[in-house]
Protein backbone atom coordinates (compact mmCIF):
# COMPACT_ATOMS: atom_id res chain seq x y z
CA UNK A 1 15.77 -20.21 -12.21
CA UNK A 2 14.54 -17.02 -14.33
CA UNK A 3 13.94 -14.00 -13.31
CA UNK A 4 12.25 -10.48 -14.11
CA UNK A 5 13.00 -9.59 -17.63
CA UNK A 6 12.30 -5.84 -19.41
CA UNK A 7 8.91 -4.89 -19.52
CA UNK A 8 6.35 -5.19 -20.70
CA UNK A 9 6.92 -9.21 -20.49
CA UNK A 10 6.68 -10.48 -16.79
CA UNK A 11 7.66 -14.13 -15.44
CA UNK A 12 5.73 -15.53 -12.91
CA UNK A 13 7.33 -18.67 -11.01
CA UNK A 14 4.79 -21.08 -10.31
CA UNK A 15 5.40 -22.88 -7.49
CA UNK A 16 4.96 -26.66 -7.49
CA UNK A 17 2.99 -27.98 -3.92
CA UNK A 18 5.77 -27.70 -1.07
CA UNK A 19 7.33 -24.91 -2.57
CA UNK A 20 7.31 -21.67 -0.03
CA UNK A 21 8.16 -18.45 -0.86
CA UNK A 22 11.27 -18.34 1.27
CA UNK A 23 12.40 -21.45 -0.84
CA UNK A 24 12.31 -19.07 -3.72
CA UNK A 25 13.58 -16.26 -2.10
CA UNK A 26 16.72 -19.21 -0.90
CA UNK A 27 17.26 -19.68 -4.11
CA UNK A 28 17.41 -16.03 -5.94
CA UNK A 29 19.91 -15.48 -3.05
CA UNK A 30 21.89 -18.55 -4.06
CA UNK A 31 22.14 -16.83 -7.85
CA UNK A 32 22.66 -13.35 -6.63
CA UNK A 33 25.54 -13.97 -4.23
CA UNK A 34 27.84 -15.41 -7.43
CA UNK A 35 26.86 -12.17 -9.24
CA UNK A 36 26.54 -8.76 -7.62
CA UNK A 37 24.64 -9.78 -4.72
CA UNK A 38 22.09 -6.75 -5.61
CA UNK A 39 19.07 -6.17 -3.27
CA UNK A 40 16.26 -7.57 -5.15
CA UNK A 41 12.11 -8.06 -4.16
CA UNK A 42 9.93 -11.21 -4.16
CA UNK A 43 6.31 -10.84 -4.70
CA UNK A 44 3.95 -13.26 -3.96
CA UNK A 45 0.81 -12.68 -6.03
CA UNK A 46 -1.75 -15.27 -4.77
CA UNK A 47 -1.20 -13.72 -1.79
CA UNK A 48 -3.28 -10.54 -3.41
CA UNK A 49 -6.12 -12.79 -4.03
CA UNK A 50 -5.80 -14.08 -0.34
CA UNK A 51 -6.26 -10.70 0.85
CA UNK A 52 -9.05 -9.84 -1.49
CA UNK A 53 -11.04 -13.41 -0.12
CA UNK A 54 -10.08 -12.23 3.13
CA UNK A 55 -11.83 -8.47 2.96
CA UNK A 56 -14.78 -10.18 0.67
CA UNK A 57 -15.60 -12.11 3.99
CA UNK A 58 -15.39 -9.09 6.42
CA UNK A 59 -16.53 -6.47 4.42
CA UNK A 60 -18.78 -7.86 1.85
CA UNK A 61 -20.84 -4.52 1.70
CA UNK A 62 -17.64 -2.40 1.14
CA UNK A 63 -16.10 -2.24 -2.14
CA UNK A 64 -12.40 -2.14 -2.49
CA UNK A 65 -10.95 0.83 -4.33
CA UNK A 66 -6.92 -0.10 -4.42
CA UNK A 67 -5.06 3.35 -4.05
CA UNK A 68 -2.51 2.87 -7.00
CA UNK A 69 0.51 5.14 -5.08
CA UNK A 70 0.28 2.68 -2.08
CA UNK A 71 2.44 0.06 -4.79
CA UNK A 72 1.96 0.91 -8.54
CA UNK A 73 3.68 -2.93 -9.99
CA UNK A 74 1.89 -3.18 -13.42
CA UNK A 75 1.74 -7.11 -12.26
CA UNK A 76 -0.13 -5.65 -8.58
CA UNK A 77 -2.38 -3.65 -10.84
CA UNK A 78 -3.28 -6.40 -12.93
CA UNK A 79 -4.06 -8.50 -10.90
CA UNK A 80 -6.38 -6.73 -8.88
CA UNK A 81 -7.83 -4.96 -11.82
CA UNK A 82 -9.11 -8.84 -12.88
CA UNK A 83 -9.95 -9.23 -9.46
CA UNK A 84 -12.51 -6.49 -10.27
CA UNK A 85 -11.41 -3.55 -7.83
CA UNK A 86 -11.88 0.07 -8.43
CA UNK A 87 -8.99 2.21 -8.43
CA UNK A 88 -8.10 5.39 -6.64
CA UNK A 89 -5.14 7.88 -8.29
CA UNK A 90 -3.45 11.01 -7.80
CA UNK A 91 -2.04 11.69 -11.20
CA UNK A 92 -2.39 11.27 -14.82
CA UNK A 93 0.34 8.50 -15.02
CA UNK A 94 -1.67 6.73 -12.90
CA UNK A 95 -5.24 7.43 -14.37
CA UNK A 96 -3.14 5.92 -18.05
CA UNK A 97 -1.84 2.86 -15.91
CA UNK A 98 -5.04 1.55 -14.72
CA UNK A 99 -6.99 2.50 -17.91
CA UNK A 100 -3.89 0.11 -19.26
CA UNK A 101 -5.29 -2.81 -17.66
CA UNK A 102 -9.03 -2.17 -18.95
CA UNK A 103 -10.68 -0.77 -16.00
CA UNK A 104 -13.52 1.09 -16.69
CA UNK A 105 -13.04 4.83 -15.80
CA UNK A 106 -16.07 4.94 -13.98
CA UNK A 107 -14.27 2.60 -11.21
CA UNK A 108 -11.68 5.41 -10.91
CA UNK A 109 -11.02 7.93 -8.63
CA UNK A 110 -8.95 10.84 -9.44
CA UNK A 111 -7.85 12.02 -5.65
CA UNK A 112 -5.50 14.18 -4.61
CA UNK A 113 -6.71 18.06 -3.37
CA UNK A 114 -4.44 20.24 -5.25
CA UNK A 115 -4.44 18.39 -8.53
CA UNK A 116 -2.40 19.87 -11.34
CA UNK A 117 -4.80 21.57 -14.63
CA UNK A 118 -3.36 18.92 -16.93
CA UNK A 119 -3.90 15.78 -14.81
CA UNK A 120 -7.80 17.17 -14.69
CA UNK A 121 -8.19 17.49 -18.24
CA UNK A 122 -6.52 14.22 -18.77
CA UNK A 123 -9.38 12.38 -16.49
CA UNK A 124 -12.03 14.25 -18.72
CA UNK A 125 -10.03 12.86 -22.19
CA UNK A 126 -10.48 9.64 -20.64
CA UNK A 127 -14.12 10.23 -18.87
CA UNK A 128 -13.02 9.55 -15.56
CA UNK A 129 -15.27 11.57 -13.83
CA UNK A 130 -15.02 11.02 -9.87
CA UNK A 131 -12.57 13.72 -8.84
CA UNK A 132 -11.87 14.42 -4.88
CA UNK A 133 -12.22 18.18 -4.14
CA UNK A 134 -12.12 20.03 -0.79
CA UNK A 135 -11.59 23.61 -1.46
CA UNK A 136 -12.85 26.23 -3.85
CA UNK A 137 -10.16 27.13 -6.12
CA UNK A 138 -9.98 23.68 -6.60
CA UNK A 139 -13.55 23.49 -7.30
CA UNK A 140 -13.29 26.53 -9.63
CA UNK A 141 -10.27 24.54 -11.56
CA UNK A 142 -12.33 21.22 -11.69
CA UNK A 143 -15.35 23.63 -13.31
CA UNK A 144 -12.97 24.63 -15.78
CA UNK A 145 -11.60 21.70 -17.10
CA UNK A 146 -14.03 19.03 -16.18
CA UNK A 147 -17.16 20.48 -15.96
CA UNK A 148 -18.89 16.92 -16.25
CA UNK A 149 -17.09 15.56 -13.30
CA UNK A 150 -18.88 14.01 -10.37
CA UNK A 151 -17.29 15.31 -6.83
CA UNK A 152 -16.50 13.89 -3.99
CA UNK A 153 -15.84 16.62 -1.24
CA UNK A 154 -13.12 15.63 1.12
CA UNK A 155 -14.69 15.74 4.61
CA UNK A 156 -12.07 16.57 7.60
CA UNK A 157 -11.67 14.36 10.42
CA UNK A 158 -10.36 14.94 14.11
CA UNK A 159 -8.11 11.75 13.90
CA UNK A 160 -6.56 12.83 10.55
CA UNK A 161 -6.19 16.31 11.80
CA UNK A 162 -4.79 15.52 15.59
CA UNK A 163 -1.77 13.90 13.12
CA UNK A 164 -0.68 16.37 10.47
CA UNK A 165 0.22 19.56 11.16
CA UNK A 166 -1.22 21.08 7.24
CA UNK A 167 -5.06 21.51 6.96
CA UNK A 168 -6.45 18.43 5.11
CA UNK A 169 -9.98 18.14 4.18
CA UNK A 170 -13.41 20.68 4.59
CA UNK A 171 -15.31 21.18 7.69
CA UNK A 172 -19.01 20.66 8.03
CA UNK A 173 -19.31 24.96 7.41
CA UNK A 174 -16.95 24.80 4.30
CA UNK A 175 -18.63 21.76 3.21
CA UNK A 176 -21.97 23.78 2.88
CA UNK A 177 -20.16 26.63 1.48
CA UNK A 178 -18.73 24.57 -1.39
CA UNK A 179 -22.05 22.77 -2.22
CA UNK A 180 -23.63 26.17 -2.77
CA UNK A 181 -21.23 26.98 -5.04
CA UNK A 182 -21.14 23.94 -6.98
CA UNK A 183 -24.95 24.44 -7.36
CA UNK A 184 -24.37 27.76 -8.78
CA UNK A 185 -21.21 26.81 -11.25
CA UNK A 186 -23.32 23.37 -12.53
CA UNK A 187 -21.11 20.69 -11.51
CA UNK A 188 -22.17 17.58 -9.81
CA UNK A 189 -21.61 16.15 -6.25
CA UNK A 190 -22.17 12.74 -5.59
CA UNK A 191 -20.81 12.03 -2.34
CA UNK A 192 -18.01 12.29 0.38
CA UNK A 193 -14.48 10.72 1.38
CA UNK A 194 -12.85 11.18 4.26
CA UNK A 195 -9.46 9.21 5.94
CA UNK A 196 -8.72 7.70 9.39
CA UNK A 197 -4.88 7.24 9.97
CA UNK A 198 -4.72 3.66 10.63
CA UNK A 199 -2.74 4.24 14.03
CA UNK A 200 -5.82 5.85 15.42
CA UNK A 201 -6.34 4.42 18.81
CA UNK A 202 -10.26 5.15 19.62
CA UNK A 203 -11.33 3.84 16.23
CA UNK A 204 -14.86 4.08 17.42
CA UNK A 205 -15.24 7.37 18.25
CA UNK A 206 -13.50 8.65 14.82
CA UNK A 207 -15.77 6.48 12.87
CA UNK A 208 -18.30 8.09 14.37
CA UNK A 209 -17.88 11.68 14.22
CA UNK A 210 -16.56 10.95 10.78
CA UNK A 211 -19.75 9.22 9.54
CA UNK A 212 -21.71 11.23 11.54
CA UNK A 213 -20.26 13.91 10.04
CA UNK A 214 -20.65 12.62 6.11
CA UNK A 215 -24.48 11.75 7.09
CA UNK A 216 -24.68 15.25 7.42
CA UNK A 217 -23.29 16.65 4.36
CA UNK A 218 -25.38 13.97 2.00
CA UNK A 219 -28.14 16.05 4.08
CA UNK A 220 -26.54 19.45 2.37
CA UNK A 221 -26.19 18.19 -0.33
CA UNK A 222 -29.62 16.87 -0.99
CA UNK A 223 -30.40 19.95 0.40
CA UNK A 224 -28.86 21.86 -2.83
CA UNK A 225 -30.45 19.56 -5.13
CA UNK A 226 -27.30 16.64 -5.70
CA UNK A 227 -28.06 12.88 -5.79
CA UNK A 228 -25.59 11.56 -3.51
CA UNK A 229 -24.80 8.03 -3.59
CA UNK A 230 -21.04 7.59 -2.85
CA UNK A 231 -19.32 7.45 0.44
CA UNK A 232 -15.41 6.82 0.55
CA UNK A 233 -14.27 5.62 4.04
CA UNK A 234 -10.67 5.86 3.31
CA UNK A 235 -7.47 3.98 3.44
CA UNK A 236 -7.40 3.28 7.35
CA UNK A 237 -6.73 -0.41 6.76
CA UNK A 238 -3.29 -2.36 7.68
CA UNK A 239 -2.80 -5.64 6.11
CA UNK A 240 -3.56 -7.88 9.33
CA UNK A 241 -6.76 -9.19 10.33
CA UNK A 242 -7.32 -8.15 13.73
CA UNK A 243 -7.39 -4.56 12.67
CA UNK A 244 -9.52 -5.00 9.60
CA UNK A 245 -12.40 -6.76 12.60
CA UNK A 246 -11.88 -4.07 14.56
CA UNK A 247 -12.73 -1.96 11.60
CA UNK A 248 -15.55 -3.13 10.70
CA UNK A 249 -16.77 -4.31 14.24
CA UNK A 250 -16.46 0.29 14.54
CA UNK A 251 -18.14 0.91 10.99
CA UNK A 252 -21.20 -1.59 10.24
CA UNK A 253 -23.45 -0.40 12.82
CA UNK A 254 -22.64 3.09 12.21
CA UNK A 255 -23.02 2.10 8.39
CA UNK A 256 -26.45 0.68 9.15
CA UNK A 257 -27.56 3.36 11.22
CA UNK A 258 -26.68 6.42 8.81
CA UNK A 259 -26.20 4.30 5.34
CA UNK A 260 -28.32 1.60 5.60
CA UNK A 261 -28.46 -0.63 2.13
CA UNK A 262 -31.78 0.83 1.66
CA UNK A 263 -30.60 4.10 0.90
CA UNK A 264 -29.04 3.15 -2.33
CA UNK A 265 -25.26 4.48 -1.22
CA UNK A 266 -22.54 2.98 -2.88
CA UNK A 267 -19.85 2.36 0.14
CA UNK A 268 -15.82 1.86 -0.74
CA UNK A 269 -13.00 1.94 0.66
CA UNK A 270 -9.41 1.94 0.39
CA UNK A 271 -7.53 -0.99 2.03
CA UNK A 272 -4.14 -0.82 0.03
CA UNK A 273 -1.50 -1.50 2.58
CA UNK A 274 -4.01 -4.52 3.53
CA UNK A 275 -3.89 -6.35 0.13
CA UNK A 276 -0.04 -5.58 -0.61
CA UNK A 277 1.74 -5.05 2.18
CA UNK A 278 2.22 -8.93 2.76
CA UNK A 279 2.55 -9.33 -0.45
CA UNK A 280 6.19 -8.58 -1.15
CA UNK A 281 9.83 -9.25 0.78
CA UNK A 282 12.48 -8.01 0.01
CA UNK A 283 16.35 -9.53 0.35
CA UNK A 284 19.20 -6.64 1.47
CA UNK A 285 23.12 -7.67 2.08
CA UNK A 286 25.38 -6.71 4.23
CA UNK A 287 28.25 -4.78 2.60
CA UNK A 288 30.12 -3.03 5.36
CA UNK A 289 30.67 -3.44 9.15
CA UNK A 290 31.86 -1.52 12.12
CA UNK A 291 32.20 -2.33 15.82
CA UNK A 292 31.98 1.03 18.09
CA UNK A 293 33.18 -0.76 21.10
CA UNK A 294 35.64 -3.44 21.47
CA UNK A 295 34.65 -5.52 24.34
CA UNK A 296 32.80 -8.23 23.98
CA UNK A 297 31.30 -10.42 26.45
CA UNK A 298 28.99 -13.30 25.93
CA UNK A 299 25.39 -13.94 27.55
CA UNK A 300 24.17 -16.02 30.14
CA UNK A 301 23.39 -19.30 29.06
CA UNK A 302 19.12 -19.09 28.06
CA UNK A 303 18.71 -15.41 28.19
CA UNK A 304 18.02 -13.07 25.86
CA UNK A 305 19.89 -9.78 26.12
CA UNK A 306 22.77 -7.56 25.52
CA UNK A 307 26.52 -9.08 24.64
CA UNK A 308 28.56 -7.10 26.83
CA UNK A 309 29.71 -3.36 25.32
CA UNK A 310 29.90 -4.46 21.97
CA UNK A 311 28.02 -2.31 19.19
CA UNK A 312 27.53 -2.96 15.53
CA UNK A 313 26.57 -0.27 12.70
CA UNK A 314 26.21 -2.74 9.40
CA UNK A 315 25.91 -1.24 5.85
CA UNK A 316 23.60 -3.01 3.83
CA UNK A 317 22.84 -2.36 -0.22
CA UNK A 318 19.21 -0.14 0.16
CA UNK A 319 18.85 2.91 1.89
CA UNK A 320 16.04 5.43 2.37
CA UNK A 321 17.17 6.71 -0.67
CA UNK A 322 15.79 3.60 -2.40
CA UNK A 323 13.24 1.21 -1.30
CA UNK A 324 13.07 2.61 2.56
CA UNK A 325 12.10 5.66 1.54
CA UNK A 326 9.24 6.02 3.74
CA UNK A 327 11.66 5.98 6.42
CA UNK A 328 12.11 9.68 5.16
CA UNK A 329 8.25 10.32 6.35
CA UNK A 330 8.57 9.43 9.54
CA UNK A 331 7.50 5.50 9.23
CA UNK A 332 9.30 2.79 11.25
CA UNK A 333 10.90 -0.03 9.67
CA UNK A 334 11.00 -3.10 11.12
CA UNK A 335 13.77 -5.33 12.15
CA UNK A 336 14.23 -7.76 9.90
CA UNK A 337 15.67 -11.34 10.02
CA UNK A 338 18.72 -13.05 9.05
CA UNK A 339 18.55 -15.41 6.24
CA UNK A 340 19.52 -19.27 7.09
CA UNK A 341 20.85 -18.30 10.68
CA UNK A 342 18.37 -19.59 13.66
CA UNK A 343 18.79 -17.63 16.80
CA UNK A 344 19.52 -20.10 19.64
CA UNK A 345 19.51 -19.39 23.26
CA UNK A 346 22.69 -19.59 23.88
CA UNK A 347 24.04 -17.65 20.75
CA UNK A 348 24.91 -13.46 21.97
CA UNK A 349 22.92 -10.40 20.20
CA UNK A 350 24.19 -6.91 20.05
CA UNK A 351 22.76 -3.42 19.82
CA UNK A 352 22.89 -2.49 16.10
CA UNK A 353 21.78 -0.37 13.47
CA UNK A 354 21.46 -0.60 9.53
CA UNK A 355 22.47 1.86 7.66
CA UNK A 356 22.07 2.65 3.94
CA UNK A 357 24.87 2.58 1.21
CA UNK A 358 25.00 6.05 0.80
CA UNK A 359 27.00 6.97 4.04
CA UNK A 360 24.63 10.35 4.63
CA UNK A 361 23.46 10.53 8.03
CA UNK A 362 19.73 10.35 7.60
CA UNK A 363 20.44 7.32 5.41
CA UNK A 364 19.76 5.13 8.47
CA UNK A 365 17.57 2.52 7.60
CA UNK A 366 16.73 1.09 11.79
CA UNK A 367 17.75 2.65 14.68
CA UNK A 368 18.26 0.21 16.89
CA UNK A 369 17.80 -3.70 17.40
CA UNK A 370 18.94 -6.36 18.57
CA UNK A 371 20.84 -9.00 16.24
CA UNK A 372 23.67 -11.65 16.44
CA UNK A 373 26.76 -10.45 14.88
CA UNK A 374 26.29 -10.26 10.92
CA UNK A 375 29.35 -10.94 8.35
CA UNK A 376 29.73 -8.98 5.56
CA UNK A 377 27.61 -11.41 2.85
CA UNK A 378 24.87 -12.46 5.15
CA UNK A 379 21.76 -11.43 4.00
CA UNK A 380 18.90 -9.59 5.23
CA UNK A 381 14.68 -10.14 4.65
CA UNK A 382 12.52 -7.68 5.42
CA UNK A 383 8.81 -8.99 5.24
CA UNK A 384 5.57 -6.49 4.65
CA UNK A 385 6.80 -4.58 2.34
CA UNK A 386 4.50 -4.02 -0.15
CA UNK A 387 3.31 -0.84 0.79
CA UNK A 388 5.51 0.96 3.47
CA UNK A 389 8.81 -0.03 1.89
CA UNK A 390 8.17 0.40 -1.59
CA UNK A 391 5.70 3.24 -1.85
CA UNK A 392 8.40 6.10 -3.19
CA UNK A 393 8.60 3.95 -5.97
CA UNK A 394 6.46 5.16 -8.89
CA UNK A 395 6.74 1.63 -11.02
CA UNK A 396 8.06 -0.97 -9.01
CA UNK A 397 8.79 -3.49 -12.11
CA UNK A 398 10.52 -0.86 -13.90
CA UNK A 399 12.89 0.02 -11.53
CA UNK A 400 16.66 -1.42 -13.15
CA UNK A 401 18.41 -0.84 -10.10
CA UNK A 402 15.89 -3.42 -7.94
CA UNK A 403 14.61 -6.64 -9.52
CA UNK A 404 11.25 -8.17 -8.48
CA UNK A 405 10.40 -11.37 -8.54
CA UNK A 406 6.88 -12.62 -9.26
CA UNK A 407 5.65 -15.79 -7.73
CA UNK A 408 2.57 -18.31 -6.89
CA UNK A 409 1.62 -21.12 -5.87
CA UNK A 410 -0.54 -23.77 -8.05
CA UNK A 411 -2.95 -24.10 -5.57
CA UNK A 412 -3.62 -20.52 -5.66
CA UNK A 413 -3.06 -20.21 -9.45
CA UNK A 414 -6.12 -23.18 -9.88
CA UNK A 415 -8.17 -21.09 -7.09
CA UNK A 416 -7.97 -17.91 -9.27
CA UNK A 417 -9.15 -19.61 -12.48
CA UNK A 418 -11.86 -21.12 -10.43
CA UNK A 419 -13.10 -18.23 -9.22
CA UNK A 420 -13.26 -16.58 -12.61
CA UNK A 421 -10.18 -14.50 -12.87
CA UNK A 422 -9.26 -15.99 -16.03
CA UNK A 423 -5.50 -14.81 -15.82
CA UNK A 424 -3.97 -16.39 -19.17
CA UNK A 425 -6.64 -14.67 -21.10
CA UNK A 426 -6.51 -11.20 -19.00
CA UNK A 427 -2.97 -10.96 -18.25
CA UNK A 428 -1.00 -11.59 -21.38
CA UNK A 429 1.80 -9.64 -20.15
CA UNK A 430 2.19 -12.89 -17.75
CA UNK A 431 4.37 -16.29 -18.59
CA UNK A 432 4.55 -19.09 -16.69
CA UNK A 433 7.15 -21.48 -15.59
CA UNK A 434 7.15 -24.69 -13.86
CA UNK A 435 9.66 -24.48 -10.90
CA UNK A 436 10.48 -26.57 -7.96
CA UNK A 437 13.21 -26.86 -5.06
């Protein structure tokens, strides 16, 4: 079995019927436990398309703009790009990526609300004109280098703001304030973005002062004399399901009511955790083992609890130093589970934690959970990924010290060409190679 090679050549396993991803990740494990036994990443891509089928049939009226920091793969970006998504980016390697894979700059969104002078004049080399703005020196600096750009103002919103402790976005006040002085400097303003933290609990209730809110500053700023035809909902989208309905069970009637399709505004969104995060696993081992206490004492027969006293603190080979870096901002990462071992019954589980390889204290990758006792060797998978545990990475495939793995099925590979993603004349980058188990 081949793996990743140097860019900018990819391999792409595809995988025979039968064939699961866990059967490939069994058997990269099998090769890396005679070498190094390095961490490495598989990445499903038909399971980008899935997603993108998925949001096509609950939010038709929505287009998806992929936020290119949530996981910037080249093979991620190209396959969405020839899925025909906009992009959203924060910097100028970014804006150069996606141009990379022939997206038109007009699908791209420079973001970001302090943006550095050179990133702005980059998007204007390149006539990508949709820049995110929500203050005035910024507005001043976008007049100065772009003065052709198109703004979107960043709106606030009480859900955003009830989690973050810096000031993110304009109010309704500054908002007016800004589109008078975009009238007077000559630059456009097309429309408004604004974010809703995913963990929000009343979803309803933001969407609606939030859209409520927007509704009114298309009023400003129609008011001042801009066409405004582009509303940004934001990247408040998980990759399950259930919270993508209850989404969009919150947002169409308050789209209808203040957007309706009649009134000729373009509606996107941001759902990059949702088409990723699944996306990817990734394979850790164990490399180091401690026992705090010494007793041990097995559990009832049936139940699922504590063994006795006994405490493990395992070392494993990626840290938040590495690929759990978003541990660093305050995210949780799940437990994960142990490769090849079922958990029976009757078989004891102790309090542990994982920590990373670099012995510093914060380098502790979970806290606390419950798992049988591990053996230096055993792996590790940790599933959903694709966003939350890779995001600190800036090019996944490029990254020496972590291999990724590219894979899909043939039933999704004959879906794609069938629904007109033609990727052995889009993706050249891409080989294929007949593989089964």
């Amino acid at each position: 079995m081949k793996g990743l090679v140097d860019e900018p050549h990819y391999i792409i396993e595809l995988r025979e019927e039968g064939v699961t991803v866990e059967d490939v990740i069994d058997g990269y494990i099998s090769e890396h436990a005679l070498v190094e036994k390095s961490a490495f990443v598989v990445g499903d891509l038909g399971s980008l398309m899935k997603q993108h089928v998925r949001w096509r049939s609950m939010a038709p009226n929505v287009q998806p703009y992929y936020p290119v920091k949530c996981n910037s793969s080249p093979a991620v970006i190209e396959v969405l790009a020839s899925l025909g998504l906009g992009f959203v980016c924060t910097n100028k390697a970014e804006v150069s990526l996606v141009l990379e894979h022939s997206v038109p700059p007009e699908n791209i969104i420079l973001s970001g609300v302090c943006k550095q002078l050179a990133h702005i004049k980059h998007a204007a080399k390149n006539n990508v004109r949709h820049l995110v703005c929500d203050n005035q020196a910024e507005l001043c600096k976008i007049v100065r280098a772009h003065p052709n750009a198109k703004l979107l103002l960043q709106l606030t919103t009480e859900a955003h703001a009830a989690e973050t402790s810096v000031a993110f976005g304009s109010s309704l006040k500054s908002c007016r304030h800004l589109l008078e002085k975009a009238r007077d400097l000559g630059v456009q303003v097309v429309g408004v973005t604004f974010h809703i933290p995913p963990s929000c609990q009343d979803l309803q209730q933001a969407y609606s002062h939030a859209l409520s809110d927007a509704c009114c500053v298309f009023d400003m700023g129609v008011e001042f004399g801009f066409n405004m035809n582009v509303l940004d909902i934001g990247c408040g989208f998980t990759g399950s399901d259930f919270q993508l309905q209850q989404v969009e069970s919150a947002v169409r009637p308050l789209l209808d009511a203040h957007f309706p399709p009649l009134s000729g505004v373009q509606v996107l969104a941001q759902p990059g955790s949702f088409y990723v995060s699944s996306a990817f696993n990734l394979a850790v081992n164990v490399i180091g083992k401690k026992m705090l206490t010494p007793q041990w004492h097995s559990l009832d027969h049936g139940e699922l609890g504590v063994g006795g006293n006994a405490e493990f603190l395992y070392y494993i080979n990626e840290g938040v130093y590495g690929s759990f870096s978003c541990k660093l901002l305050g995210n949780t990462i799940p437990v994960p589970t142990v490769h090849k071992r079922a958990l029976w019954a009757e078989e004891a589980v102790y309090p542990s934690s994982l920590w990373g390889p670099s012995l510093d204290q914060l380098d502790q990758v979970v806290e606390h959970c419950l798992l049988p006792e591990l053996n230096v060797g055993d792996w590790l998978l940790f599933s959903n990924i694709g966003a939350d545990g890779l995001e600190e990475r800036s090019c996944l495939a490029s990254s020496s010290q972590l291999p990724i793995y590219y894979t899909i099925s043939t039933s999704d590979w004959y879906e794609m060409q069938e629904s007109g993603v033609t990727l052995d004349s889009t993706m050249k980058t891409f080989s294929l190679i007949q593989h089964s188990m």
